[in-house]
PDB file of N, CA and C in Angstrom:
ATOM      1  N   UNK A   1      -5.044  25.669 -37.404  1.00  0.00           N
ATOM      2  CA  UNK A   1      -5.363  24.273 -37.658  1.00  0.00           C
ATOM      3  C   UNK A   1      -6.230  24.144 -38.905  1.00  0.00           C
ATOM      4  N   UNK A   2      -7.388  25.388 -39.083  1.00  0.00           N
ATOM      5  CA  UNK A   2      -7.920  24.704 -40.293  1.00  0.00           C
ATOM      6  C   UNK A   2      -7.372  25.022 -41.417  1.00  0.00           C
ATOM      7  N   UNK A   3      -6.669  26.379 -41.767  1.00  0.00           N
ATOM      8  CA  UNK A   3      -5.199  26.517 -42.419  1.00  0.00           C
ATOM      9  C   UNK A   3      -4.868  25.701 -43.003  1.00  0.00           C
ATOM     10  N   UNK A   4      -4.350  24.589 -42.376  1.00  0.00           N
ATOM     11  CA  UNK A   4      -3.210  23.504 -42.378  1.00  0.00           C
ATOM     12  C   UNK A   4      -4.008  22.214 -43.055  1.00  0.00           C
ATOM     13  N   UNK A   5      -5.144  22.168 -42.220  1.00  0.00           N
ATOM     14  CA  UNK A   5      -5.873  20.928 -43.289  1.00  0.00           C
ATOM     15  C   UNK A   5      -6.466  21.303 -45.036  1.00  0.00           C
ATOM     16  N   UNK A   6      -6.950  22.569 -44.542  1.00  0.00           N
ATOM     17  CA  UNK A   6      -7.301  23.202 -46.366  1.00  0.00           C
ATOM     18  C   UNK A   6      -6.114  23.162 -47.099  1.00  0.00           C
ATOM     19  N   UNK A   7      -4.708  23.174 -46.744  1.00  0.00           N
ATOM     20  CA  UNK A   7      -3.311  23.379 -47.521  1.00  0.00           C
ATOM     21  C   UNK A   7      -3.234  21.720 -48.176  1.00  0.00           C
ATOM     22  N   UNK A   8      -3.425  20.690 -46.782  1.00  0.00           N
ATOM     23  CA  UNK A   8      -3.555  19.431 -47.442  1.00  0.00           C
ATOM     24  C   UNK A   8      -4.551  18.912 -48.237  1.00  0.00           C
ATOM     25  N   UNK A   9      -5.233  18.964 -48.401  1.00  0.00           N
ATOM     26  CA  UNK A   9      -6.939  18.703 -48.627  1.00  0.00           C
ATOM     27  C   UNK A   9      -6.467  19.503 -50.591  1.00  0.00           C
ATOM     28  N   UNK A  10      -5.625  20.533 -50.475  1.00  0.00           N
ATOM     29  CA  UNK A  10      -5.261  21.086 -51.668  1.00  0.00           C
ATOM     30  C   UNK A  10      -4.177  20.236 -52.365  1.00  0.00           C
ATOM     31  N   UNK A  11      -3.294  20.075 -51.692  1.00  0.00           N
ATOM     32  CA  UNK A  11      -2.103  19.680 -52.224  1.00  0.00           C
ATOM     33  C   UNK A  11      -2.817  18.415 -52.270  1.00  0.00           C
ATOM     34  N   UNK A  12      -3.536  17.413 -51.475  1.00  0.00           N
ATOM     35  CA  UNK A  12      -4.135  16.452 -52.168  1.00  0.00           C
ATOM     36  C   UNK A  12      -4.583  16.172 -53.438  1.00  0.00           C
ATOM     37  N   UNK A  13      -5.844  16.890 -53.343  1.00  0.00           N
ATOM     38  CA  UNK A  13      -6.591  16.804 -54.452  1.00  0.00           C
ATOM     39  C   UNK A  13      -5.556  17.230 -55.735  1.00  0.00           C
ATOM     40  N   UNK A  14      -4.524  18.228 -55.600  1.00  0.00           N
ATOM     41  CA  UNK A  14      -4.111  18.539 -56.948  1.00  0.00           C
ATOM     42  C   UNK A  14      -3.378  17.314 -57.481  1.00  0.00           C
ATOM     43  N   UNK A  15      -2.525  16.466 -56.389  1.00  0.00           N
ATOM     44  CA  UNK A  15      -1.523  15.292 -56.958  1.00  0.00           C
ATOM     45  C   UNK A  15      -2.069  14.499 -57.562  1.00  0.00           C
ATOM     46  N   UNK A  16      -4.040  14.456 -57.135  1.00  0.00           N
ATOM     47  CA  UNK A  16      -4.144  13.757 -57.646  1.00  0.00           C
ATOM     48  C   UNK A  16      -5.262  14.170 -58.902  1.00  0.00           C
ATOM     49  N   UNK A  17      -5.473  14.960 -59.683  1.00  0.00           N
ATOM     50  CA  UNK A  17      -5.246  15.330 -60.895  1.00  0.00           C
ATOM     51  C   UNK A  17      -4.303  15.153 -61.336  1.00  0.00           C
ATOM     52  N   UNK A  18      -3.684  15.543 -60.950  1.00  0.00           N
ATOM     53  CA  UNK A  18      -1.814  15.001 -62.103  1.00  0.00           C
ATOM     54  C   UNK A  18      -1.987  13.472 -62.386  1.00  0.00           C
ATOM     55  N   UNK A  19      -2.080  12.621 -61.400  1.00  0.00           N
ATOM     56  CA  UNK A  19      -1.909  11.519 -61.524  1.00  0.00           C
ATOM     57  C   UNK A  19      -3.110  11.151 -62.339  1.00  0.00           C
ATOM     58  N   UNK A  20      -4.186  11.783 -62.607  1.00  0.00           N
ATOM     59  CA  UNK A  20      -5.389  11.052 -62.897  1.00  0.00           C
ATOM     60  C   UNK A  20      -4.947  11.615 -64.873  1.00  0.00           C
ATOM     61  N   UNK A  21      -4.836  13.036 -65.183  1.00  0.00           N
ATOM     62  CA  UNK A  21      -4.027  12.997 -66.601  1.00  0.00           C
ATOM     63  C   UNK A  21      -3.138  13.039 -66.807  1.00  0.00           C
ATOM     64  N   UNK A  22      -1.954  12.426 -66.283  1.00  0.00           N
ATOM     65  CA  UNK A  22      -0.810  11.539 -66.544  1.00  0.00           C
ATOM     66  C   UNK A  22      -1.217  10.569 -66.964  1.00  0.00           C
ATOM     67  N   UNK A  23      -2.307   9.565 -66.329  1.00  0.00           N
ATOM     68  CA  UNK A  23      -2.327   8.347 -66.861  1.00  0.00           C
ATOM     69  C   UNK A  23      -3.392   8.657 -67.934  1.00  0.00           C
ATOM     70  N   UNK A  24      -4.003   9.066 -68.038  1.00  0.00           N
ATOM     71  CA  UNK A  24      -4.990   9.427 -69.656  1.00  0.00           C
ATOM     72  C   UNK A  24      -3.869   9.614 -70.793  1.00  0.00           C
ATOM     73  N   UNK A  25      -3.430  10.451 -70.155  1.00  0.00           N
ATOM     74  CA  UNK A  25      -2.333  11.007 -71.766  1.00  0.00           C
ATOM     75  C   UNK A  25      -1.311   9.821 -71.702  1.00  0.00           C
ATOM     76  N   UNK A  26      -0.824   9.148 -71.041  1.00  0.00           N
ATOM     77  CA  UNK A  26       0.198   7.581 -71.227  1.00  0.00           C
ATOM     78  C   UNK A  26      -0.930   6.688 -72.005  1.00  0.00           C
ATOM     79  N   UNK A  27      -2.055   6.774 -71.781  1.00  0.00           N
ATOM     80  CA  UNK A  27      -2.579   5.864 -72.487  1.00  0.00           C
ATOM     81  C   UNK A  27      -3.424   6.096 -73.122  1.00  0.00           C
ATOM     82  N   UNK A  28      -3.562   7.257 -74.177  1.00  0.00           N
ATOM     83  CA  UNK A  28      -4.132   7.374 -75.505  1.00  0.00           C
ATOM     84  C   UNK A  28      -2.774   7.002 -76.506  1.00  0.00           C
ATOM     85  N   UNK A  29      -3.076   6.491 -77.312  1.00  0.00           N
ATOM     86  CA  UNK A  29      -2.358   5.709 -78.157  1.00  0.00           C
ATOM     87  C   UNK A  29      -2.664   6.190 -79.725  1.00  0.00           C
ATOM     88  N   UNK A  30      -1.616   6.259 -80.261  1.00  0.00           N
ATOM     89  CA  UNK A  30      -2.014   7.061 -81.859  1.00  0.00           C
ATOM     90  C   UNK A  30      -2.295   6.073 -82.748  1.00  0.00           C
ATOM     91  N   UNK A  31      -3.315   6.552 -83.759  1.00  0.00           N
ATOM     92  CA  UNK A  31      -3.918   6.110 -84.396  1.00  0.00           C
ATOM     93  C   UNK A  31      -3.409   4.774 -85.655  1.00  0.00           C
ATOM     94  N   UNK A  32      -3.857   3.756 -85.984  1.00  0.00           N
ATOM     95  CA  UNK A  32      -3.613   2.915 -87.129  1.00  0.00           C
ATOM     96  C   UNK A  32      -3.647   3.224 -88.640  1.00  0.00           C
ATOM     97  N   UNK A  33      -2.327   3.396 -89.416  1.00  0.00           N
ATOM     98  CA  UNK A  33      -2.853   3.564 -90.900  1.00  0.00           C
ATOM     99  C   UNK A  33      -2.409   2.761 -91.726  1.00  0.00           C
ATOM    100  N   UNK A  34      -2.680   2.429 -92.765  1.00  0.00           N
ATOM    101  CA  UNK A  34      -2.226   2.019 -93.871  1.00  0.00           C
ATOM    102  C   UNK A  34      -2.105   2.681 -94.837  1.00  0.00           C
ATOM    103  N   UNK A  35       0.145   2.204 -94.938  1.00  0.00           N
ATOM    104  CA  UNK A  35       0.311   3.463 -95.968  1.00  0.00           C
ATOM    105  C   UNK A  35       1.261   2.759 -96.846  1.00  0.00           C
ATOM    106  N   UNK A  36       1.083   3.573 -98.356  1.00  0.00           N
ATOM    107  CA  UNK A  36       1.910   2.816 -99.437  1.00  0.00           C
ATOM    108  C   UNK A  36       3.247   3.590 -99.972  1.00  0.00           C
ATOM    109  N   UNK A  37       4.019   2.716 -99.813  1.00  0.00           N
ATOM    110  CA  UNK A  37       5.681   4.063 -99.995  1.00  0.00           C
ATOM    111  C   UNK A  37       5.977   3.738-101.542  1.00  0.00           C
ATOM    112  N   UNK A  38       7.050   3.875-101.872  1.00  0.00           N
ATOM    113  CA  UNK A  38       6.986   4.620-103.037  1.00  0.00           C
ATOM    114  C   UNK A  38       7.363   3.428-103.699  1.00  0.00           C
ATOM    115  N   UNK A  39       7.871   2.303-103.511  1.00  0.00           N
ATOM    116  CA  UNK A  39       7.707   1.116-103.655  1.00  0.00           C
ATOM    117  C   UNK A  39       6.563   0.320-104.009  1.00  0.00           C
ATOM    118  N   UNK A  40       5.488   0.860-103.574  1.00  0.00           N
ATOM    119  CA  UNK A  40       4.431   0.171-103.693  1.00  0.00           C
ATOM    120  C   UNK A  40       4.088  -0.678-103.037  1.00  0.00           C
ATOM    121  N   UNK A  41       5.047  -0.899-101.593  1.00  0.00           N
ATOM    122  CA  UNK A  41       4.268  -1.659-100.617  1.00  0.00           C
ATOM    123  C   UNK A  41       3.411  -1.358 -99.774  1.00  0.00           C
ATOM    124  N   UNK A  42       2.790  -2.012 -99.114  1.00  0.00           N
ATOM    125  CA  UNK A  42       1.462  -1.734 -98.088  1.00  0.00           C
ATOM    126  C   UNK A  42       1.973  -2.120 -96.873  1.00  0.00           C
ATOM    127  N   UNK A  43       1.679  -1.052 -95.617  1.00  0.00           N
ATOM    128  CA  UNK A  43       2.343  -1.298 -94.525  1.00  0.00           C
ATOM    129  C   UNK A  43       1.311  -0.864 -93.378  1.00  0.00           C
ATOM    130  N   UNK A  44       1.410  -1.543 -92.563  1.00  0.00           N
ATOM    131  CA  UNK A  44       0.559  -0.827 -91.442  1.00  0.00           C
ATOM    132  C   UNK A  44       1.817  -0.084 -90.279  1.00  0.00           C
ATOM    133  N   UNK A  45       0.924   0.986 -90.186  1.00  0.00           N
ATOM    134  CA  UNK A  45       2.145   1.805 -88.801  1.00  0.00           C
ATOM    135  C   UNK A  45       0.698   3.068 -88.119  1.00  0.00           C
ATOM    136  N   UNK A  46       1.670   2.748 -86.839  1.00  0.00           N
ATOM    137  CA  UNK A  46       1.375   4.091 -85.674  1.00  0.00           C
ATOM    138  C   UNK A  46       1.837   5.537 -86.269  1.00  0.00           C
ATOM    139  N   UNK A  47       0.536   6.420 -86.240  1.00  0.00           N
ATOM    140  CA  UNK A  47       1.305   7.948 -86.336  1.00  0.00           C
ATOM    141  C   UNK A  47       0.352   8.736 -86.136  1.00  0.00           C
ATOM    142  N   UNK A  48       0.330   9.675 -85.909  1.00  0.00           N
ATOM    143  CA  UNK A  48      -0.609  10.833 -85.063  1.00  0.00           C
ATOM    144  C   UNK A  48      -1.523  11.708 -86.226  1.00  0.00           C
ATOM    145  N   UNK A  49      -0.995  11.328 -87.429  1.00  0.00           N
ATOM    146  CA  UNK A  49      -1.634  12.001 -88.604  1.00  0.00           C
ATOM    147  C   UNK A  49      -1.697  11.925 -89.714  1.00  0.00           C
ATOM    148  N   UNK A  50      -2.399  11.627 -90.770  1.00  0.00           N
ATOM    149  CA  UNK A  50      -2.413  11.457 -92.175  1.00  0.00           C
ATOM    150  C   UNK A  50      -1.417  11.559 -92.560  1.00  0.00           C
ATOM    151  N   UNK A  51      -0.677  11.261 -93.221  1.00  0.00           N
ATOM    152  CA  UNK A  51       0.526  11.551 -94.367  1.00  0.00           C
ATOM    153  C   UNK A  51      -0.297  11.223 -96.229  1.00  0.00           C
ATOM    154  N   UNK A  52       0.617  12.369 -97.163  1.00  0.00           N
ATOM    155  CA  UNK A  52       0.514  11.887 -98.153  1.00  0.00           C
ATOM    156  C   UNK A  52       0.320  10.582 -98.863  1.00  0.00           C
ATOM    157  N   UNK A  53       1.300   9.685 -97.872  1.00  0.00           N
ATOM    158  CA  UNK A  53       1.048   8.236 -98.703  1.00  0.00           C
ATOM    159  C   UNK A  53      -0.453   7.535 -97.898  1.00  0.00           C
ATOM    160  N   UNK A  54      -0.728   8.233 -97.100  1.00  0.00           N
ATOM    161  CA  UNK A  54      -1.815   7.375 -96.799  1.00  0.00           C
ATOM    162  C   UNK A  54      -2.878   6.526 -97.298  1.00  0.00           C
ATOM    163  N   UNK A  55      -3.339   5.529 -96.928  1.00  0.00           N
ATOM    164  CA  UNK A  55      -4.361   5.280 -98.074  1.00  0.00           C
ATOM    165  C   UNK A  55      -5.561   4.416 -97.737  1.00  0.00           C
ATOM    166  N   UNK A  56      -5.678   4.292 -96.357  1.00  0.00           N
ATOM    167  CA  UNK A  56      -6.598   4.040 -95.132  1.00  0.00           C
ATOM    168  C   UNK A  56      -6.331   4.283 -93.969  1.00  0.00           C
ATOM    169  N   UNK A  57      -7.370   5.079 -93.317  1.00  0.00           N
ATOM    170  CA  UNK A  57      -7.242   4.938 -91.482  1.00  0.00           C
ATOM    171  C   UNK A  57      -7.820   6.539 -90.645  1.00  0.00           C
ATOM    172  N   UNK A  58      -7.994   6.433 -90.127  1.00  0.00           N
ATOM    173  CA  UNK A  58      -7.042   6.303 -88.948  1.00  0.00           C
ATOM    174  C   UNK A  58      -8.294   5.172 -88.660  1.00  0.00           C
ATOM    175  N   UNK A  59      -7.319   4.045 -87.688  1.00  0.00           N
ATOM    176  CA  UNK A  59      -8.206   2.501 -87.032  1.00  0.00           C
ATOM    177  C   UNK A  59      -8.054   3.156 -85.831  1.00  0.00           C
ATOM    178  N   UNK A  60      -8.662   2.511 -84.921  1.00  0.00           N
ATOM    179  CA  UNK A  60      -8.317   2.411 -82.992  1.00  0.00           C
ATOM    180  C   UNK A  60      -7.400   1.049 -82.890  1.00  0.00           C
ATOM    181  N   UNK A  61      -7.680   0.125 -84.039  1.00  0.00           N
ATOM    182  CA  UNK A  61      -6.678  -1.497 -83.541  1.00  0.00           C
ATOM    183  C   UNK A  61      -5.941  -1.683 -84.591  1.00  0.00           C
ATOM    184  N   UNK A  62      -5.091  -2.274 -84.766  1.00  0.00           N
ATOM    185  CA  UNK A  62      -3.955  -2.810 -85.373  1.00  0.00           C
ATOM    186  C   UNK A  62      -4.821  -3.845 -86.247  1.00  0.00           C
ATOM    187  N   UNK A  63      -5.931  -4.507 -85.730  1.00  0.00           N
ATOM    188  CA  UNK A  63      -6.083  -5.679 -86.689  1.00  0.00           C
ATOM    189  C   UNK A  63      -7.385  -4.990 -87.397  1.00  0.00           C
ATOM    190  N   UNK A  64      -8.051  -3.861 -87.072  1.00  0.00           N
ATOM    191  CA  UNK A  64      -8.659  -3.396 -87.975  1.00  0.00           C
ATOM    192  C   UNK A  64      -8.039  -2.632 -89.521  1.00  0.00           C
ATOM    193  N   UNK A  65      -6.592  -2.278 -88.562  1.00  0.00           N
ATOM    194  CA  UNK A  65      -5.897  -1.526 -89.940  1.00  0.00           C
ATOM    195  C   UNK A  65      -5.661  -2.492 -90.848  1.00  0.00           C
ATOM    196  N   UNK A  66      -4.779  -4.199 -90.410  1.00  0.00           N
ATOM    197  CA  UNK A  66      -4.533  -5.056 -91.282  1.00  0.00           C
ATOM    198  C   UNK A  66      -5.555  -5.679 -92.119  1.00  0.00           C
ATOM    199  N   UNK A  67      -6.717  -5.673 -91.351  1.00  0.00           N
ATOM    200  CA  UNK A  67      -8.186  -6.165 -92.375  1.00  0.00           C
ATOM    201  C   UNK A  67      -8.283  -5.334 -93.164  1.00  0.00           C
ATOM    202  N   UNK A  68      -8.165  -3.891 -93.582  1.00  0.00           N
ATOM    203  CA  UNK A  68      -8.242  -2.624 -94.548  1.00  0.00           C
ATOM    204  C   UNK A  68      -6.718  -2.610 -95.096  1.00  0.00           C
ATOM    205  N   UNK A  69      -6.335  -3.114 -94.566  1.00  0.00           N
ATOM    206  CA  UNK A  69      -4.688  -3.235 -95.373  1.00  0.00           C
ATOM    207  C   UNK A  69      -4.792  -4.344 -96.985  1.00  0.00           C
ATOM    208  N   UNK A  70      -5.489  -5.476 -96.119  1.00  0.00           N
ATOM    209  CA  UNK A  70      -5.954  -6.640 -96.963  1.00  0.00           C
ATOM    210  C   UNK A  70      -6.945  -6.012 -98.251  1.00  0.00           C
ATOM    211  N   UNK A  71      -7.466  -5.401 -97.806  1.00  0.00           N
ATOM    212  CA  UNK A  71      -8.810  -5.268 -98.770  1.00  0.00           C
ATOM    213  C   UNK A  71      -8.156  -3.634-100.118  1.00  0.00           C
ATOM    214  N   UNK A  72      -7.621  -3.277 -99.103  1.00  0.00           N
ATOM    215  CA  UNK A  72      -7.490  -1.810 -99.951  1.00  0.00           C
ATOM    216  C   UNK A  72      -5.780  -2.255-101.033  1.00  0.00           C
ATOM    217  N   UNK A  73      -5.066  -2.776-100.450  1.00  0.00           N
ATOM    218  CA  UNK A  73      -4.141  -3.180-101.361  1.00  0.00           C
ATOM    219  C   UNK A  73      -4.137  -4.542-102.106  1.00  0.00           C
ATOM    220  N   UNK A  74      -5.251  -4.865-102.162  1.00  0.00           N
ATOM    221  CA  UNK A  74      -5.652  -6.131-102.984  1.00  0.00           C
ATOM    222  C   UNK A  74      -6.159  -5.018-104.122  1.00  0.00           C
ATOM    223  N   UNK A  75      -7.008  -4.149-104.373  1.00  0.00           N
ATOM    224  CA  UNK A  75      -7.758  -3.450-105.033  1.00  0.00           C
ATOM    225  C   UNK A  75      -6.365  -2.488-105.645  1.00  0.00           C
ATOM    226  N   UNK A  76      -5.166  -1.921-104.881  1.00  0.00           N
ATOM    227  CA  UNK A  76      -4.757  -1.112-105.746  1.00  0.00           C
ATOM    228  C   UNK A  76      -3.583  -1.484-106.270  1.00  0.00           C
ATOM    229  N   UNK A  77      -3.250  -3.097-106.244  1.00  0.00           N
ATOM    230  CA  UNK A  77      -2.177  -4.000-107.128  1.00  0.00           C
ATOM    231  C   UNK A  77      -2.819  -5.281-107.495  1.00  0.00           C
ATOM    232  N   UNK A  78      -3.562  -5.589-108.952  1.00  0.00           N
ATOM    233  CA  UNK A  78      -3.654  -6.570-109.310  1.00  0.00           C
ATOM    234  C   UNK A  78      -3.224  -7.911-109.352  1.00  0.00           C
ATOM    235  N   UNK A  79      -3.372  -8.832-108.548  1.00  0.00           N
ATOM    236  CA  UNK A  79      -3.446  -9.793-108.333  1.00  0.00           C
ATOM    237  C   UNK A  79      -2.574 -10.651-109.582  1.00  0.00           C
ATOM    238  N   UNK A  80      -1.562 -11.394-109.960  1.00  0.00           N
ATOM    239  CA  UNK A  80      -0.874 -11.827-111.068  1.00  0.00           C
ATOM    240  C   UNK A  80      -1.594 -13.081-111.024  1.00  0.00           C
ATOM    241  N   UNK A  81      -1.948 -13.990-112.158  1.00  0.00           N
ATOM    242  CA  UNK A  81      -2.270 -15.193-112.209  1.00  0.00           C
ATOM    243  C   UNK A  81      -1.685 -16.360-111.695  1.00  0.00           C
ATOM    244  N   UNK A  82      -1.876 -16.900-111.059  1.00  0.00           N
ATOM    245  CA  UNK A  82      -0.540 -18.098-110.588  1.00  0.00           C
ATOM    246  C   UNK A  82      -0.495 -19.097-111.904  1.00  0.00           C
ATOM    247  N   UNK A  83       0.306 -19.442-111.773  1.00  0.00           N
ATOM    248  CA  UNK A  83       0.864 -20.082-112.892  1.00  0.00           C
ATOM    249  C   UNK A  83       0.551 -21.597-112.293  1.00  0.00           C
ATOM    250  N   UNK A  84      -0.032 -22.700-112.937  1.00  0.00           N
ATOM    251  CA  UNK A  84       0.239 -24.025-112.546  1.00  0.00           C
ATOM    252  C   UNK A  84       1.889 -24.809-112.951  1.00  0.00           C
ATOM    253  N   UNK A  85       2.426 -25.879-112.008  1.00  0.00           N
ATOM    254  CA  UNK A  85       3.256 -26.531-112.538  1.00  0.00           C
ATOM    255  C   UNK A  85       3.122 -27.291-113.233  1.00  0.00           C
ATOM    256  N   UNK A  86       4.658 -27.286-114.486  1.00  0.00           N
ATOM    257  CA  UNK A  86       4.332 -27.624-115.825  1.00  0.00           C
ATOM    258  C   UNK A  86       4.437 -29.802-115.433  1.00  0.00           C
ATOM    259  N   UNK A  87       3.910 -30.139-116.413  1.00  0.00           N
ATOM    260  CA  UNK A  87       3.386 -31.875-115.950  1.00  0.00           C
ATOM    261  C   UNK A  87       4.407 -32.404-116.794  1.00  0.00           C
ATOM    262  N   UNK A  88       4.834 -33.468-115.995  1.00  0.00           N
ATOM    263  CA  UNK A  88       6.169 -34.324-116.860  1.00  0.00           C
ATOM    264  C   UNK A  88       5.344 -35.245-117.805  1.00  0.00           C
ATOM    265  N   UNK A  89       5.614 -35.376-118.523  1.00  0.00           N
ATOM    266  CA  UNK A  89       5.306 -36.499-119.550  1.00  0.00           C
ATOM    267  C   UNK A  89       6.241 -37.799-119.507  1.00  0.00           C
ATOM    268  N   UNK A  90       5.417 -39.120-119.138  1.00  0.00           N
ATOM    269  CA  UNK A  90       6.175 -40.246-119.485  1.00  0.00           C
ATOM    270  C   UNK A  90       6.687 -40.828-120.984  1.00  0.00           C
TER     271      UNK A  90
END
């Protein structure tokens, strides 16, 4: 009999480790970057690690990457002048 409860008491506790990092590792989530392709656009994306084009990050949020998205590709493509529209003359 006590056999039998230490076997459960085991197989308990282990299922539930599994279950306890199963759900840790489902919900770590990879990191935020902002990266510029060869184009020269600015993009925010999910990925587990620096890449060459990188050029901010790693964030924990999506809207921290886009606030550093804003700021860092304002700085590495100059801004063009807007042009006003031209005025009709009567």
């Amino acid at each position: 009999m006590q056999k039998s409860k230490f076997t459960k008491s085991l197989i308990f506790l282990m299922t539930g480790m599994f279950l306890l990092v199963s759900v840790l590792a489902m919900a770590a989530e990879n990191p935020w970057f902002v990266i510029k392709d060869t184009r020269g656009v600015c993009s925010v994306r999910q990925a587990k690690a620096k890449t060459p084009k990188t050029i901010a990050g790693p964030f924990a949020t999506k809207a921290e990457a886009q606030k550093a998205k804003e700021e860092s590709c304002a700085k590495a493509t100059p801004a063009s002048p807007k042009k006003e529209p031209a005025k009709k003359q009567l």
